[in-house]
Protein backbone atom coordinates (compact mmCIF):
# COMPACT_ATOMS: atom_id res chain seq x y z
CA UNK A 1 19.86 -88.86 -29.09
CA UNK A 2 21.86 -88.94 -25.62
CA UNK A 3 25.07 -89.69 -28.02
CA UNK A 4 24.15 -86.47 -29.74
CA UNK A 5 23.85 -84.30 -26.95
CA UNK A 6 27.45 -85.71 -25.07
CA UNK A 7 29.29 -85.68 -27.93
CA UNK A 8 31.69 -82.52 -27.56
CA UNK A 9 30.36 -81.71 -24.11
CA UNK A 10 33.61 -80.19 -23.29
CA UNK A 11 33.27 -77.75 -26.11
CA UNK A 12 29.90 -76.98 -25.43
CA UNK A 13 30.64 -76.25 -21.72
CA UNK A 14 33.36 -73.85 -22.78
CA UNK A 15 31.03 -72.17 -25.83
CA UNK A 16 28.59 -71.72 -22.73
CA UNK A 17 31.53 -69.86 -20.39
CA UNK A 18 32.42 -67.83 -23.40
CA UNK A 19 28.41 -66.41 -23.95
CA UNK A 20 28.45 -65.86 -20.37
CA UNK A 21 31.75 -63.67 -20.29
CA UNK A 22 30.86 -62.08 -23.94
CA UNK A 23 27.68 -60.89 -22.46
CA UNK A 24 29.43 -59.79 -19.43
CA UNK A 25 31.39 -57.51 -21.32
CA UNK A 26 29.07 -56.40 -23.67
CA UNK A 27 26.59 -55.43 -20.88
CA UNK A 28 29.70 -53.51 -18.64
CA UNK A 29 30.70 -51.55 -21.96
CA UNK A 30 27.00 -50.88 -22.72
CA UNK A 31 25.62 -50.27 -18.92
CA UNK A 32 29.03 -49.65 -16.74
CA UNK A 33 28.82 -49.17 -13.01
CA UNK A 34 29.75 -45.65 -12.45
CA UNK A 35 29.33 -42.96 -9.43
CA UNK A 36 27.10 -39.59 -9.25
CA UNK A 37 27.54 -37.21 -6.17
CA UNK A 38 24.35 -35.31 -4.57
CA UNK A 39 24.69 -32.23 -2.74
CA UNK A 40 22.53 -30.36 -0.65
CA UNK A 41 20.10 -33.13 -0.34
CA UNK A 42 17.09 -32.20 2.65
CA UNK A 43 17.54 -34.36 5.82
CA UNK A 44 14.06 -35.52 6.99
CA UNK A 45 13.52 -35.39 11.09
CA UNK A 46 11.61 -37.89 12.51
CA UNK A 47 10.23 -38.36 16.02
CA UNK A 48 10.80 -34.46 17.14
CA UNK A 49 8.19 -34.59 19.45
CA UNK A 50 11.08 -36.71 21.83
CA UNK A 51 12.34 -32.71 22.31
CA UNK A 52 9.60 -31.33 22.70
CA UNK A 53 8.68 -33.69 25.16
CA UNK A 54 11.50 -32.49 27.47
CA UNK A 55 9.83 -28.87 26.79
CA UNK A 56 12.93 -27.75 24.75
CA UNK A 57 13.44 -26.97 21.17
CA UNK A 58 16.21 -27.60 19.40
CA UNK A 59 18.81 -26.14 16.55
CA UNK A 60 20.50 -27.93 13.83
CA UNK A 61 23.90 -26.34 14.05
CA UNK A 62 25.08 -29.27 11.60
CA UNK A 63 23.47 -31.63 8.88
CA UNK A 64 20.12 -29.60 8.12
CA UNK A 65 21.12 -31.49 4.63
CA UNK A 66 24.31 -33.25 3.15
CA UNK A 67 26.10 -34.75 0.05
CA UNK A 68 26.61 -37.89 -0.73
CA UNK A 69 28.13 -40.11 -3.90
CA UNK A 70 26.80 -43.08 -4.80
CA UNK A 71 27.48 -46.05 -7.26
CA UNK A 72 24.60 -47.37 -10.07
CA UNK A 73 24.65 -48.75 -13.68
CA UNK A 74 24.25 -45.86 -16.37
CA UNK A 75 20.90 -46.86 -16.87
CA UNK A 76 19.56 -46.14 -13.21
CA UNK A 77 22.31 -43.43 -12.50
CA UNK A 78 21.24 -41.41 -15.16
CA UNK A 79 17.72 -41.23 -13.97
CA UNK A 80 18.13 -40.73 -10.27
CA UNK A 81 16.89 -37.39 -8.83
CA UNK A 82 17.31 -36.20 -5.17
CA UNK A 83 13.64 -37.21 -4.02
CA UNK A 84 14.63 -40.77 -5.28
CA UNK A 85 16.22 -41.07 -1.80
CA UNK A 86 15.15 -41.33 1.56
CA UNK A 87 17.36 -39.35 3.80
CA UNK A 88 16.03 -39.34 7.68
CA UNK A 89 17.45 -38.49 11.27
CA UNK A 90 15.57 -40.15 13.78
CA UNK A 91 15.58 -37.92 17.13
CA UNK A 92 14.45 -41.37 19.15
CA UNK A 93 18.46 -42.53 18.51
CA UNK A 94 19.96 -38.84 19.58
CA UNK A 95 23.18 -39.91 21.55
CA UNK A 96 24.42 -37.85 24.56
CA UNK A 97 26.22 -35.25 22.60
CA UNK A 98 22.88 -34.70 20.91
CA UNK A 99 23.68 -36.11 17.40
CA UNK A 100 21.67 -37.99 15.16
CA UNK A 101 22.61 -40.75 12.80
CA UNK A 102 21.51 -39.81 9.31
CA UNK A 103 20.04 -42.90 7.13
CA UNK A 104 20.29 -42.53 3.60
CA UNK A 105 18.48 -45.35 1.21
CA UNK A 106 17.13 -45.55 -2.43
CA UNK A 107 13.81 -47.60 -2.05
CA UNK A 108 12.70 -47.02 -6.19
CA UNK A 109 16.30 -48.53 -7.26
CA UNK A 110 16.92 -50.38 -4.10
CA UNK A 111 20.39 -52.23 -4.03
CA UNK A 112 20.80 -51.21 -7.21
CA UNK A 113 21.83 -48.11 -5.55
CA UNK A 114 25.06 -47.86 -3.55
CA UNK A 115 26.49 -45.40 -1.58
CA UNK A 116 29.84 -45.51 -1.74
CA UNK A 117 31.05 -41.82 0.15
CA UNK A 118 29.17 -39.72 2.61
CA UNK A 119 27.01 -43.25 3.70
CA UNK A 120 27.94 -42.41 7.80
CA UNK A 121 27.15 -39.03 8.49
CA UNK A 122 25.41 -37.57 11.72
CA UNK A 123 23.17 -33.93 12.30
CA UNK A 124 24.23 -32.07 15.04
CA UNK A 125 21.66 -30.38 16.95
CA UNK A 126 21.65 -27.74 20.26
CA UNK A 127 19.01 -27.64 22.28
CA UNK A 128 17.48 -24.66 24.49
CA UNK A 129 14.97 -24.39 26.63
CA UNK A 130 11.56 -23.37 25.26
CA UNK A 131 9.81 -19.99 26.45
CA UNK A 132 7.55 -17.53 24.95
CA UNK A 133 7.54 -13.73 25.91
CA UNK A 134 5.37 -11.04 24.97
CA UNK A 135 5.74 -7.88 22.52
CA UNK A 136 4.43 -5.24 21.59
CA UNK A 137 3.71 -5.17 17.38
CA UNK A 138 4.93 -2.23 16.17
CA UNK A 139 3.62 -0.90 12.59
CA UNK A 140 6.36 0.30 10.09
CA UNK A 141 5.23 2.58 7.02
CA UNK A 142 6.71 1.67 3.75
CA UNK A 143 6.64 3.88 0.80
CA UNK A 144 5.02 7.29 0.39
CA UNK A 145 1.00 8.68 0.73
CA UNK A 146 -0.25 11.15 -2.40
CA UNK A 147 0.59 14.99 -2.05
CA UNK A 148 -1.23 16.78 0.87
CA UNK A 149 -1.94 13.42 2.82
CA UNK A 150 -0.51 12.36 6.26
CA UNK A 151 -0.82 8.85 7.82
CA UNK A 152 -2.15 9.46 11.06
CA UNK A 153 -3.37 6.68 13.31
CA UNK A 154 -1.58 3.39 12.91
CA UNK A 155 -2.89 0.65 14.74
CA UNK A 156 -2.36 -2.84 15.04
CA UNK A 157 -4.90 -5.81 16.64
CA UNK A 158 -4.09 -7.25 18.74
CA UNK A 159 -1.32 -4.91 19.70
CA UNK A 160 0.49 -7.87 22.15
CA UNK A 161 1.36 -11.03 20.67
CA UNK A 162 3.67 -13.79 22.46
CA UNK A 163 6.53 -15.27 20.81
CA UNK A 164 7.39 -19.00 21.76
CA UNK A 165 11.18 -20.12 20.91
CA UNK A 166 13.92 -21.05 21.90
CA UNK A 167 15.64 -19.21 24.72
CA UNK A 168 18.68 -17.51 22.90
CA UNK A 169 16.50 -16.81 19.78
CA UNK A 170 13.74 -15.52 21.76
CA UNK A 171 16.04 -13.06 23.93
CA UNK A 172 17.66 -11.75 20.57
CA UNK A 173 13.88 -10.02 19.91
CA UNK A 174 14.09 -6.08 20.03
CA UNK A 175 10.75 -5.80 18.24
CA UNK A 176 8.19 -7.42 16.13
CA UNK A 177 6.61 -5.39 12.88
CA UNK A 178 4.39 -5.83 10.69
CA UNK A 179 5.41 -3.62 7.34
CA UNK A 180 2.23 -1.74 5.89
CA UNK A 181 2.58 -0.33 1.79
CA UNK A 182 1.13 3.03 1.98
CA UNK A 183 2.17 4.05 -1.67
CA UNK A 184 0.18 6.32 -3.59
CA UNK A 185 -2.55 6.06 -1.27
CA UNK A 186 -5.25 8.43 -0.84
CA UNK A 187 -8.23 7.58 2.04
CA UNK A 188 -8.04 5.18 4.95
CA UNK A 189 -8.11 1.47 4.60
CA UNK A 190 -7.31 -1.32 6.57
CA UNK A 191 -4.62 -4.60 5.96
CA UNK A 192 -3.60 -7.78 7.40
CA UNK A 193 -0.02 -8.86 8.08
CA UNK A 194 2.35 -10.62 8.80
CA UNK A 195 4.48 -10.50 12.05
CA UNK A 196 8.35 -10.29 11.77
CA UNK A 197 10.96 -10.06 14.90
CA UNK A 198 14.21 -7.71 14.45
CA UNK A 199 16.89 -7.42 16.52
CA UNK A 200 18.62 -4.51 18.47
CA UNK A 201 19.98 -3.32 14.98
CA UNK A 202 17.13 -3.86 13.01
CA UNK A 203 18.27 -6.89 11.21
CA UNK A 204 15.13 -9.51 10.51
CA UNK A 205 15.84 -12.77 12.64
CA UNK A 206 15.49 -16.37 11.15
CA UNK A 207 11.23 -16.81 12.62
CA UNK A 208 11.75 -20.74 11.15
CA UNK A 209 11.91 -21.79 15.15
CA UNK A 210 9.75 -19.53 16.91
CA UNK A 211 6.32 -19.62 16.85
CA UNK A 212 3.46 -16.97 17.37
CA UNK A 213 -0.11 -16.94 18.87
CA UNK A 214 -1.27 -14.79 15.97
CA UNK A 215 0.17 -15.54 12.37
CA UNK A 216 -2.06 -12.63 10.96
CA UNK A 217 -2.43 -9.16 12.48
CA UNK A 218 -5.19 -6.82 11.83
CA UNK A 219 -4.02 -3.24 10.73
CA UNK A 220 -5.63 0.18 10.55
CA UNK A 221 -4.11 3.24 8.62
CA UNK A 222 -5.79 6.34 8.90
CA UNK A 223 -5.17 8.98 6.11
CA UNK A 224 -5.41 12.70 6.43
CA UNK A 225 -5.49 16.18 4.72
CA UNK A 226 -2.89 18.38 6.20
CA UNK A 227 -3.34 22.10 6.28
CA UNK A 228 -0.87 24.82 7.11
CA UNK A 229 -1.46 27.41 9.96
CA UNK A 230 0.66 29.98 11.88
CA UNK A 231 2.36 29.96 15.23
CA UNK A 232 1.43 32.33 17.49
CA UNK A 233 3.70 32.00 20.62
CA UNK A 234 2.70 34.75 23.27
CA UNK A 235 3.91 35.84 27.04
CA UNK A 236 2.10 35.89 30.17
CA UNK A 237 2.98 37.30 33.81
CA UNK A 238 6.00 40.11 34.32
CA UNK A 239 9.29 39.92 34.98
CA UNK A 240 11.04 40.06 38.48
CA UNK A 241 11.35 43.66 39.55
CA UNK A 242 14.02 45.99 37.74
CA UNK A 243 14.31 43.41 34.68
CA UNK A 244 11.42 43.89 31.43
CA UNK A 245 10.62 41.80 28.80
CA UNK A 246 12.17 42.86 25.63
CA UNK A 247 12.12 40.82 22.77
CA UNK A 248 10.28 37.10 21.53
CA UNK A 249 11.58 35.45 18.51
CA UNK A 250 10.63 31.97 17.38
CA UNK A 251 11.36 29.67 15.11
CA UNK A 252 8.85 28.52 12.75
CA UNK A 253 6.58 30.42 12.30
CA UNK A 254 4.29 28.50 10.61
CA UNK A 255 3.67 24.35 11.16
CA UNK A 256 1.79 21.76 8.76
CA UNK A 257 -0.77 19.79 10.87
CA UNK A 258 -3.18 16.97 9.93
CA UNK A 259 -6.74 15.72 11.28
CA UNK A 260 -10.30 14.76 10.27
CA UNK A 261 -11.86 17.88 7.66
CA UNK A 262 -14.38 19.13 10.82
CA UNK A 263 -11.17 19.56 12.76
CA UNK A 264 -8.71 21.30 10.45
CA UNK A 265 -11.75 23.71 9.86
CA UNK A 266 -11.80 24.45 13.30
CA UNK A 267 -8.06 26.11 14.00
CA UNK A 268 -6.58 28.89 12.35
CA UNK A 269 -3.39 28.80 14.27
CA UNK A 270 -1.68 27.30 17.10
CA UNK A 271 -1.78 30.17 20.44
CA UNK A 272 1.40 28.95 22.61
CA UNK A 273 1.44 31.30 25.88
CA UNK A 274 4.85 31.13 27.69
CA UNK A 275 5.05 32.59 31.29
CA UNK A 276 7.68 35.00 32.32
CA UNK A 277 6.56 35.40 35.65
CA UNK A 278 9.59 37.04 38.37
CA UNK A 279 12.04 35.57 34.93
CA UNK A 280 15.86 37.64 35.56
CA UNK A 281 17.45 36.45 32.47
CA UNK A 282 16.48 34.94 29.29
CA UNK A 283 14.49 31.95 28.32
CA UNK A 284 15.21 29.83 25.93
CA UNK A 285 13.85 26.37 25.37
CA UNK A 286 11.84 23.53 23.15
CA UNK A 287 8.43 23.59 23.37
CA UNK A 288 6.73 19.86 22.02
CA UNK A 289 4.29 20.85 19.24
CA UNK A 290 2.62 18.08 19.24
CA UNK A 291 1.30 18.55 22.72
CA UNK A 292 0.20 21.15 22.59
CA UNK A 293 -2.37 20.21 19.25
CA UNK A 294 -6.01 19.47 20.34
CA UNK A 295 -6.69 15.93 20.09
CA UNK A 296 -7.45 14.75 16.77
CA UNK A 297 -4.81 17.10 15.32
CA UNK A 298 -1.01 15.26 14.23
CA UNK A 299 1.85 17.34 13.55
CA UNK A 300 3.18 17.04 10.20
CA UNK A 301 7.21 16.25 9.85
CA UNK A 302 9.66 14.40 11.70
CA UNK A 303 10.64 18.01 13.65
CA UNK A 304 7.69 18.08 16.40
CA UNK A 305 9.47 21.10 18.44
CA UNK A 306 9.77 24.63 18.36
CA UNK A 307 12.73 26.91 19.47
CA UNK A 308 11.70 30.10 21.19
CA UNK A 309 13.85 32.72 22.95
CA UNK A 310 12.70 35.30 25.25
CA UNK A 311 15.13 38.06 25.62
CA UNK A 312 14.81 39.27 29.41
CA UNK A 313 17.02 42.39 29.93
CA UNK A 314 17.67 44.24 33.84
CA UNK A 315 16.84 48.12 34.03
CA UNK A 316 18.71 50.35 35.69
CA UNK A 317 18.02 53.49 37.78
CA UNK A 318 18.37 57.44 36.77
CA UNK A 319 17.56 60.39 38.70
CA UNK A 320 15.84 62.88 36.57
CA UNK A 321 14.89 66.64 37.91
CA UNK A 322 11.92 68.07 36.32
CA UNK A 323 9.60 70.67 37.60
CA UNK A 324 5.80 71.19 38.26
CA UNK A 325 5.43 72.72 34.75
CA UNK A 326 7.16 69.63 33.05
CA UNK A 327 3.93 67.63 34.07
CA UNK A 328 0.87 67.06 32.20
CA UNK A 329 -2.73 67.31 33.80
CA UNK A 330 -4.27 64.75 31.36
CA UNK A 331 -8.07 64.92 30.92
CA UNK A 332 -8.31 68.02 33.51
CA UNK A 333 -11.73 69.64 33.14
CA UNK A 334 -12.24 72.54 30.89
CA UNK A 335 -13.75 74.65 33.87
CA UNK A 336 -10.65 73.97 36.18
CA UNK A 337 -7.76 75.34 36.56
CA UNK A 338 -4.65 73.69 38.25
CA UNK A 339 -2.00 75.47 40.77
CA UNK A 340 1.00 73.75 41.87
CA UNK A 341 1.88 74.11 45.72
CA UNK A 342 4.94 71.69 45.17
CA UNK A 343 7.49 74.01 43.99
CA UNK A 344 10.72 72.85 42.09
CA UNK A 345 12.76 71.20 41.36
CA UNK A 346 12.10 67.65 41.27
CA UNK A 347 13.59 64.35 41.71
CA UNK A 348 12.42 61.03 40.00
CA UNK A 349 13.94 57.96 39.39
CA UNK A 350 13.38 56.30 36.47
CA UNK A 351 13.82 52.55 35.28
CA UNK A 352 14.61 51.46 31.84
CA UNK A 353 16.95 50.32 29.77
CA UNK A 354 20.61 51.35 29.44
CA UNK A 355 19.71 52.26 25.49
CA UNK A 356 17.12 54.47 26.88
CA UNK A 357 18.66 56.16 29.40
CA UNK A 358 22.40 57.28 27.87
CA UNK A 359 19.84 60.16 26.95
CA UNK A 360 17.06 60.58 28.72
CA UNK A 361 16.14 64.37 29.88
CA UNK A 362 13.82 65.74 31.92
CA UNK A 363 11.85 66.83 28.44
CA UNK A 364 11.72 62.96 26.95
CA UNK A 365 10.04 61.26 30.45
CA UNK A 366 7.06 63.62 30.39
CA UNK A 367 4.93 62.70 33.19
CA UNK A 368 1.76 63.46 34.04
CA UNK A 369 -1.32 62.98 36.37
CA UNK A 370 -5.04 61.73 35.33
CA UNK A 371 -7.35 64.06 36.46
CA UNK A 372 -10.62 62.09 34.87
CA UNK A 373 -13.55 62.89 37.51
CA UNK A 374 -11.41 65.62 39.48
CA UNK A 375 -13.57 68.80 40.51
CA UNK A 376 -12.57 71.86 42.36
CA UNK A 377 -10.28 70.92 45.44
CA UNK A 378 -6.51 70.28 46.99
CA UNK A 379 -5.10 67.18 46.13
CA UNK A 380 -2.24 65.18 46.63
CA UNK A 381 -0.78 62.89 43.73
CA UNK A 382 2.59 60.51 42.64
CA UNK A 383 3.29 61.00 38.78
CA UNK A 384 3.00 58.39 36.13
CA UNK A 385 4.93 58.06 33.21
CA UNK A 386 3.60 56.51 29.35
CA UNK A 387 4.11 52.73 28.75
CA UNK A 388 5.04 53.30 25.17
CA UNK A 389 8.00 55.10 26.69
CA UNK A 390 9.55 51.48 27.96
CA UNK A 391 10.20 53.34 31.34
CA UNK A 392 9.13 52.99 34.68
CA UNK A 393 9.14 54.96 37.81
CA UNK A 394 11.04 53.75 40.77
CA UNK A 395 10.66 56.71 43.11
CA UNK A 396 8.21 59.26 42.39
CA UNK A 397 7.79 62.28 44.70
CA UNK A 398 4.02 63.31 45.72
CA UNK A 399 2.86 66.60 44.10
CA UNK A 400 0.54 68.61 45.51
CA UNK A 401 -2.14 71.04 43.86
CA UNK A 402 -5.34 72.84 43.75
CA UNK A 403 -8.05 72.77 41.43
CA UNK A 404 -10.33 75.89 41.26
CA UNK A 405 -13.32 76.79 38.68
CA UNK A 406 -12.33 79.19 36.06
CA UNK A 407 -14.20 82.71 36.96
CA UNK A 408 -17.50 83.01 35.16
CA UNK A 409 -17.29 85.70 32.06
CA UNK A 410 -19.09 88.94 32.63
């Protein structure tokens, strides 16, 4: 038997060499080494709380995740899929320049795995100092209430929240929101949201690194009727001497306002009363509607002012002569009679405007006395002249007369 198996040993060693290099080949044709590249693969932190420790925060300004190629047999390559590997940055080996070593390994496949490009690679980080601020949430109204309806009262609780962060992200903050849908809706109701920070032009900042002391805020929307009324804008007080009030005009005439039912019941309109007290020259300003509502009541419309204009114009003087007989003994008794010892003629000066005076005559002023509750007797008295004549008397002379009883009949 030992003859048997030593006989030809040499060509059995070499028939063994040849299986050995025939399966060799067979299994590199069949199975061949080849390489696969990963991208974008997640790097896992570990041991953050070393920064947060030093009451910083940090920011990965490089290697948040990475590619990498490795080397396999078909067989394993094919299957591999990116949570096969094990990609960490360990903040307990930070170096100076605050970067991280990035370890990459395959535990399922193990050294059947290789990687053979992207194997040293570090994440960059910056870090800030950690502080928190407060800010007021602001409420902003997408989309559009049902026909006739106004959002009225907004309100968000709490109002104040604090935003922690680091420093550079925090001090970007303009303003943190929370966005309410108000579409097609038709009564009050109330929402929860969620906070967002913008920045000074309204763009939505990255919230990944800041952190807030309320993730949900509590919001109220209040829905109203609206109901149109008028504008009545009116004057109070007079002008300085020698000017008159002439004219109002105002612009509109008619506002949309919004409140609870028992309150839009309540106005008609909107009474506005301007003062033109001792005013020389025209007034013309913006008054702020909404001020000037009742509480309860919202203006409807993104214009909350009216324009008014008070034209203010300066009189002038003109001497008139008239004579006894051109004034009027208003509401003289039946049983008196009147006798004028002021004899003509007259001089009065007159105020009004220059439209009304280019023409004014001694027949157009007509002035007159009241004699209401007058009886028999002398009397001294200055002369008035009608309002609805728009003129005024500057200088009026005193008239004197007598009043004596008509003689009985016979």
């Amino acid at each position: 038997m030992k003859k048997k198996l030593t006989r030809n040993i040499g060509l059995k060693i070499l028939s063994v060499i040849l299986a050995a290099i025939l399966w060799l080949v067979i299994t590199n044709v069949d199975n061949p080494e080849e390489t696969r590249r990963f991208s974008d693969v997640p790097v896992n932190i570990l041991n953050e709380d070393v920064i947060a420790s030093l009451d910083q925060v940090y920011d990965i300004t490089e290697g948040e995740t990475i590619d990498f190629t490795i080397e396999a047999r078909r067989l394993v390559r094919d299957k591999l899929e990116k949570s096969d590997f094990v990609v960490t940055a360990d903040f307990s080996n930070m170096s100076a320049v605050n970067s991280v070593p990035i370890e990459i390994s395959c535990p399922r496949y193990g050294d059947e795995v290789v990687v053979v490009d992207g194997k040293y690679q570090n994440m960059k980080v910056s870090l800030e100092k950690l502080i928190e601020e407060p800010f007021k949430v602001n409420i902003i109204q997408n989309g559009v209430v049902a026909e006739d309806l106004f959002v009225g009262e907004q309100t968000a609780s709490p109002n104040i929240i604090t935003v922690s962060g680091p420093k550079g992200r925090v001090e970007r903050i303009a303003e943190v929101v929370v966005e309410v849908d108000v579409s097609g809706v038709s009564k009050s109701f109330k929402t929860v949201a969620k906070p967002k920070v913008l920045d000074a032009d309204g763009r939505e900042i990255d919230a990944s690194k800041l952190t807030f002391n309320e993730d949900l805020i509590d919001v109220n929307i209040s829905i109203y009727k609206t109901k149109a009324i008028n504008l009545l804008i009116t004057t109070a007080g007079d002008p300085a001497r020698g000017y008159t009030m002439t004219n109002v005009e105002y612009e509109p005439k008619q506002i949309t306002v919004a409140g609870e039912d028992a309150v839009l019941d309540s106005i008609m309109y909107l009474p506005i009363t301007e003062s033109i007290a001792g005013a020389t020259g025209n007034i013309e300003k913006e008054i702020n509607l909404q001020e000037k509502l009742e509480e309860g009541l919202f203006l409807v419309g993104e214009d909350k002012t009216a324009v008014i204009k008070i034209t203010i114009e300066k009189l002038i003087t003109k001497d008139i002569t008239i004579w006894p007989t051109d004034i009027e003994p208003r509401n003289k008794p039946e049983n008196l009679n009147i006798t004028y010892n002021s004899k003509g003629p007259l001089t009065v000066s007159v105020l009004g405007l220059a439209a009304d005076m280019s023409d004014l005559t001694r027949l157009k002023i007509k002035p007159y006395f009241d004699l209401t509750g007058y009886s028999a007797g002398t009397y001294t008295l200055t002369l008035e002249l009608d309002k609805s004549a728009n003129l005024t008397l500057d200088n009026s002379p005193s008239i004197s007369f007598d009043l004596s009883e008509v003689p009985a009949l016979e």
